[in-house]
Protein backbone atom coordinates (compact mmCIF):
# COMPACT_ATOMS: atom_id res chain seq x y z
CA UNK A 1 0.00 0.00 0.00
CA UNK A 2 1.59 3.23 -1.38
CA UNK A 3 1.61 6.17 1.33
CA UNK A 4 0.73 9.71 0.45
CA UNK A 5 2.68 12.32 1.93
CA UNK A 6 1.06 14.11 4.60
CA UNK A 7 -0.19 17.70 3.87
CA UNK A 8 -1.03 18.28 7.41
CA UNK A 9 1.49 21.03 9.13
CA UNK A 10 3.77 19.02 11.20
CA UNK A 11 3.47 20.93 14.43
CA UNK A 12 -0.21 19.44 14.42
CA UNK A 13 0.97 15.70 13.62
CA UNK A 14 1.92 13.15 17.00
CA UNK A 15 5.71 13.04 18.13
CA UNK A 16 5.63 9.12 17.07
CA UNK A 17 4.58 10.56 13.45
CA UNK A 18 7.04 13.40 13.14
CA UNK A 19 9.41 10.64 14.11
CA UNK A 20 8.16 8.41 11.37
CA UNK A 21 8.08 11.12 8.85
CA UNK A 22 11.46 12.34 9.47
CA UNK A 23 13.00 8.94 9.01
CA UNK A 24 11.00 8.41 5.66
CA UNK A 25 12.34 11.66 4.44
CA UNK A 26 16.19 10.24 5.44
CA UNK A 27 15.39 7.14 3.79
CA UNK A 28 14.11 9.34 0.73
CA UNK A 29 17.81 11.82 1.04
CA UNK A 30 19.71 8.67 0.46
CA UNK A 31 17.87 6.72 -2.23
CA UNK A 32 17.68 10.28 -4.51
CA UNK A 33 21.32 10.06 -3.95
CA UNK A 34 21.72 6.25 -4.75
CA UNK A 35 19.55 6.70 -7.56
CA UNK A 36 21.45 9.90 -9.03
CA UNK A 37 24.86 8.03 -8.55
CA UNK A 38 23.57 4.49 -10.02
CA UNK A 39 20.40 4.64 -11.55
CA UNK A 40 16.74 3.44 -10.57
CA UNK A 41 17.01 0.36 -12.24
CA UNK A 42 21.27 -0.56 -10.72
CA UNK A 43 20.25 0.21 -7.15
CA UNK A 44 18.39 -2.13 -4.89
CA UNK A 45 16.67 -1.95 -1.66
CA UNK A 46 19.85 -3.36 0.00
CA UNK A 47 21.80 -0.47 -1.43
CA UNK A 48 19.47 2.08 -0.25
CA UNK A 49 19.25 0.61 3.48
CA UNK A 50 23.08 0.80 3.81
CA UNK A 51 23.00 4.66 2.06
CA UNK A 52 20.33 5.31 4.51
CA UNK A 53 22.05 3.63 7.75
CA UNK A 54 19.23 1.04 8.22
CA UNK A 55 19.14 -2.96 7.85
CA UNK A 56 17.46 -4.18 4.83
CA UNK A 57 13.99 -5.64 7.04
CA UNK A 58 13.87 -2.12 9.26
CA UNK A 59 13.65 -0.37 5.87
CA UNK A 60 10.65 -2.56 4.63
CA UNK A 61 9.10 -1.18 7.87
CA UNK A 62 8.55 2.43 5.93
CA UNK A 63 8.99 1.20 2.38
CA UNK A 64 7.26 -1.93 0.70
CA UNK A 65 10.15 -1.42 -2.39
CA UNK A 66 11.80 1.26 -4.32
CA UNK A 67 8.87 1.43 -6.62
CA UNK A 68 7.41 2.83 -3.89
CA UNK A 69 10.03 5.36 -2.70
CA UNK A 70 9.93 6.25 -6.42
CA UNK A 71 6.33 6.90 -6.35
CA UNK A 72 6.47 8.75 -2.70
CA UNK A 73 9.33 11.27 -4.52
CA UNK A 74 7.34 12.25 -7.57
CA UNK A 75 3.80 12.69 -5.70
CA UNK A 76 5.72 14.82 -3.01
CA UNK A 77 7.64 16.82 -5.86
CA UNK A 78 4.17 17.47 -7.91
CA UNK A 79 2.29 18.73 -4.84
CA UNK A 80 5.02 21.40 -4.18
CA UNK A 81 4.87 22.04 -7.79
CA UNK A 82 1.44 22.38 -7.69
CA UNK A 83 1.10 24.26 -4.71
CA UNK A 84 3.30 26.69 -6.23
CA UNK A 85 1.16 27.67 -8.76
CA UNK A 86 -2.00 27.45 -6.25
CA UNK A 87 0.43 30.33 -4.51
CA UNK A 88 0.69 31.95 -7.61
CA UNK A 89 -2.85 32.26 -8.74
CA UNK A 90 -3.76 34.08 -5.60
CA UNK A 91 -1.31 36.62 -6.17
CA UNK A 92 -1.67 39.92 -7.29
CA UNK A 93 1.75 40.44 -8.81
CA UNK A 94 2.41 41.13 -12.75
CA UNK A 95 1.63 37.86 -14.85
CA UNK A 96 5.18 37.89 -15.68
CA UNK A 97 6.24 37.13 -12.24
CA UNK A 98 3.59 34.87 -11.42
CA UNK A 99 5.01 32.66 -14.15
CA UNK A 100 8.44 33.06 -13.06
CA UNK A 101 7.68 31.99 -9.76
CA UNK A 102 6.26 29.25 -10.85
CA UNK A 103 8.96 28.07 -12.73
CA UNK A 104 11.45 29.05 -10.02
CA UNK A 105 9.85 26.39 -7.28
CA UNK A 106 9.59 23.86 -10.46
CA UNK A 107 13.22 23.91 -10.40
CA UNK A 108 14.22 24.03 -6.38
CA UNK A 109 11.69 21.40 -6.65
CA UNK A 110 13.53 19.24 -9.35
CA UNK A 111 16.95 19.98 -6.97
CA UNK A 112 15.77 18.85 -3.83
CA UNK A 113 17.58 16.33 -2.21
CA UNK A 114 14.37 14.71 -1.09
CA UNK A 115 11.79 14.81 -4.27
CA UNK A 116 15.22 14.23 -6.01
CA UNK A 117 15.41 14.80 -9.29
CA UNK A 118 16.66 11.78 -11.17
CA UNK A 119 13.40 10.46 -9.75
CA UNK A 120 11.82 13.14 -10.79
CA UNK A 121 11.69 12.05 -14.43
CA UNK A 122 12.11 8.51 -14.16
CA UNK A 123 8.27 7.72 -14.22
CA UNK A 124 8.62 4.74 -16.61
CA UNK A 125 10.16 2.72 -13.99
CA UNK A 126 6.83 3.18 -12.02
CA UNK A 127 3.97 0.21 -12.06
CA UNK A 128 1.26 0.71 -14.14
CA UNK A 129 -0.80 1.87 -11.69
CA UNK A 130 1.65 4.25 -10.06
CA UNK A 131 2.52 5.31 -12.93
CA UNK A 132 -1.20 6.36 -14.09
CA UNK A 133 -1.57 8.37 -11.08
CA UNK A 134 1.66 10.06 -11.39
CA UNK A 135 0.67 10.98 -15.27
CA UNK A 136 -2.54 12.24 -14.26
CA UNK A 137 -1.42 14.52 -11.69
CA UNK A 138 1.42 15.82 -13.99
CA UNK A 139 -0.65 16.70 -16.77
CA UNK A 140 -2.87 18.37 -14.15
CA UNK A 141 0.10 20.37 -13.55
CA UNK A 142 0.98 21.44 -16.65
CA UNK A 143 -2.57 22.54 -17.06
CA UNK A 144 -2.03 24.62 -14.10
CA UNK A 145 1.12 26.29 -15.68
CA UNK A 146 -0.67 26.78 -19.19
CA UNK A 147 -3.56 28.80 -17.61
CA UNK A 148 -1.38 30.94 -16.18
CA UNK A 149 0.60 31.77 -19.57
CA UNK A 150 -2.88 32.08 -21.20
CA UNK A 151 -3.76 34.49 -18.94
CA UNK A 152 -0.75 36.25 -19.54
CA UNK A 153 -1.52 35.92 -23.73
CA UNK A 154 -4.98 37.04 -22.86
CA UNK A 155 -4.14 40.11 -21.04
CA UNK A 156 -1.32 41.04 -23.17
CA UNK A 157 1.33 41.16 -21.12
CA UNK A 158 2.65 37.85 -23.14
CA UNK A 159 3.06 38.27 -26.57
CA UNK A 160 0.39 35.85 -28.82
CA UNK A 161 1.29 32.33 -29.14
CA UNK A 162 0.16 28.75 -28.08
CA UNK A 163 -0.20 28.31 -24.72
CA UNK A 164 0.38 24.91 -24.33
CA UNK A 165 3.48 25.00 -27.02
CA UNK A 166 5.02 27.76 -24.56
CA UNK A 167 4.23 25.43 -21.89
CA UNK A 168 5.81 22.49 -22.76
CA UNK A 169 9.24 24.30 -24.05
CA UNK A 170 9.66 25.72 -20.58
CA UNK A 171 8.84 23.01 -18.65
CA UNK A 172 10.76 21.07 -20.92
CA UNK A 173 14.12 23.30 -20.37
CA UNK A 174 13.30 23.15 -16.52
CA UNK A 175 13.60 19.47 -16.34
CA UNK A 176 16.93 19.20 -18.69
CA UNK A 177 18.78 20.53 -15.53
CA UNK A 178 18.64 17.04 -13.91
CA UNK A 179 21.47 16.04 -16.36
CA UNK A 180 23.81 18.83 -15.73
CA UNK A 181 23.17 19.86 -12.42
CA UNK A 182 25.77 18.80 -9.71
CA UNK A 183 25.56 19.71 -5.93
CA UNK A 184 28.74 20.47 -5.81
CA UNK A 185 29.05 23.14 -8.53
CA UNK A 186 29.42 26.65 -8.77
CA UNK A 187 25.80 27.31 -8.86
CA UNK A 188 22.95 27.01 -6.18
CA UNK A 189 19.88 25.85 -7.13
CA UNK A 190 18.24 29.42 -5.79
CA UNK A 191 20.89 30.79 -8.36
CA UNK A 192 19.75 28.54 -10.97
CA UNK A 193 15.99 28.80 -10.72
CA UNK A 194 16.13 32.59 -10.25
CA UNK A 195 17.98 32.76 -13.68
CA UNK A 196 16.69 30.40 -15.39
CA UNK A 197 12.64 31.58 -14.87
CA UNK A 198 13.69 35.08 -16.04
CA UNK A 199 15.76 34.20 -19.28
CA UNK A 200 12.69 31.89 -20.12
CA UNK A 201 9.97 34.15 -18.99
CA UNK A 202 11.71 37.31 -20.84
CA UNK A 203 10.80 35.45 -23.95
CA UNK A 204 7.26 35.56 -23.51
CA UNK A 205 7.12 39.29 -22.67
CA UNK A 206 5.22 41.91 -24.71
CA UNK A 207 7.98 44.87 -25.95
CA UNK A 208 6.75 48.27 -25.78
C-alpha cells in the first residue's frame, strides 16, 4: 500500500509521526542520492538501506520497495509544484512574475535532495498503476502552468502564441537541468531557478 505524503502542518501531527516522517524523508535523502549516482534500475533496496544507515527488514518497515520510494518522490515533488502555482494564482503580482515563480519552485523542486530529481523524471520505472496516477497529476500540472501563460496571452502582457506549445518548451528546459546539475558546482539551485525563470519568462514578454 503506497503512502501519500502528509499535507497536514507538522506541528499538528503526534511526536511518534514526526518521528516516522522524518526517518521516511532520510530514507528518501539517500535513495535520490543512490539513484542519481547508479540509476533506478542498478540500485536495490539493500543499497538504499546501507545509504540510509538502516538494515534491509527495518527499511521494509517504511517502504514496501523502491517502486514505492519512487512513487512517494514524484507525488511529493508534484504537490510542491502544484502548490506553487496554487500560490501563484492568488497573487496579485504582474503575470510575468507569477510565471516566473512558478517556474522558479519547479526547479528548487527538481533539486531537492528529497523529491530528487533523477526520480523526478524517471516515471517509466513506475507500475502501471503508479505510474497512471503520477501521469494524471502531472498533466494536471501542466494545465495549471498553461492557464497561467494564457492568462498572460490574454491580457497582453505575453506576446500571442500557443499556450500549451510555450508550456511544454519551458517546462521542458526546466527538467533538462537534472542532467547537468551537480551539488557540488558553482551554482545554487536558488541561483539557478532565479535565472533560469527570467531568461525563459523574458521570452514571452510583450515589448513596448
Amino acid at each position: 500500500m503506497v503512502q501519500k505524503s502528509n499535507s497536514r502542518s507538522i506541528a499538528t501531527l503526534p511526536p511518534r509521526v514526526r518521528r516516522y516522517d522524518a526517518r521516511r524523508d532520510g530514507i528518501l535523502r539517500a535513495a535520490a542520492r543512490i539513484f542519481r549516482e547508479r540509476g533506478f534500475t542498478d540500485t536495490g533496496m539493500r543499497d538504499i538501506a546501507v545509504a540510509a544507515d538502516l538494515s534491509p527488514a527495518n527499511l521494509y518497515h517504511y517502504f514496501s520497495g523502491k517502486d514505492e520510494i519512487l512513487f512517494y518522490c514524484q507525488d511529493r515533488a508534484l504537490d510542491r509544484m502544484m502548490a506553487g502555482v496554487v500560490q501563484a494564482r492568488r497573487s496579485t503580482a504582474r503575470a510575468d512574475d507569477r510565471v516566473a515563480a512558478v517556474l522558479t519552485t519547479h526547479v528548487l523542486t527538481m533539486l531537492d535532495e528529497v523529491e530528487g530529481a533523477t526520480a523526478h523524471l524517471q516515471v517509466d520505472a513506475l507500475s502501471p498503476g503508479l505510474r497512471e496516477q503520477i501521469v494524471k497529476k502531472r498533466d494536471r500540472y501542466e494545465r495549471a502552468v498553461r492557464r497561467l501563460v494564457s492568462d498572460g496571452v490574454a491580457s497582453g502582457a505575453f506576446v500571442t502564441g500557443d499556450a500549451a506549445l510555450l508550456t511544454r518548451a519551458m517546462l521542458g528546459a526546466l527538467n533538462w537541468v537534472v542532467t547537468w546539475y551537480r551539488p557540488d558546482g558553482a551554482l545554487t539551485p536558488q541561483k539557478i531557478a532565479g535565472e533560469l525563470a527570467a531568461y525563459l519568462v523574458r521570452g514571452m514578454v510583450k515589448r513596448g
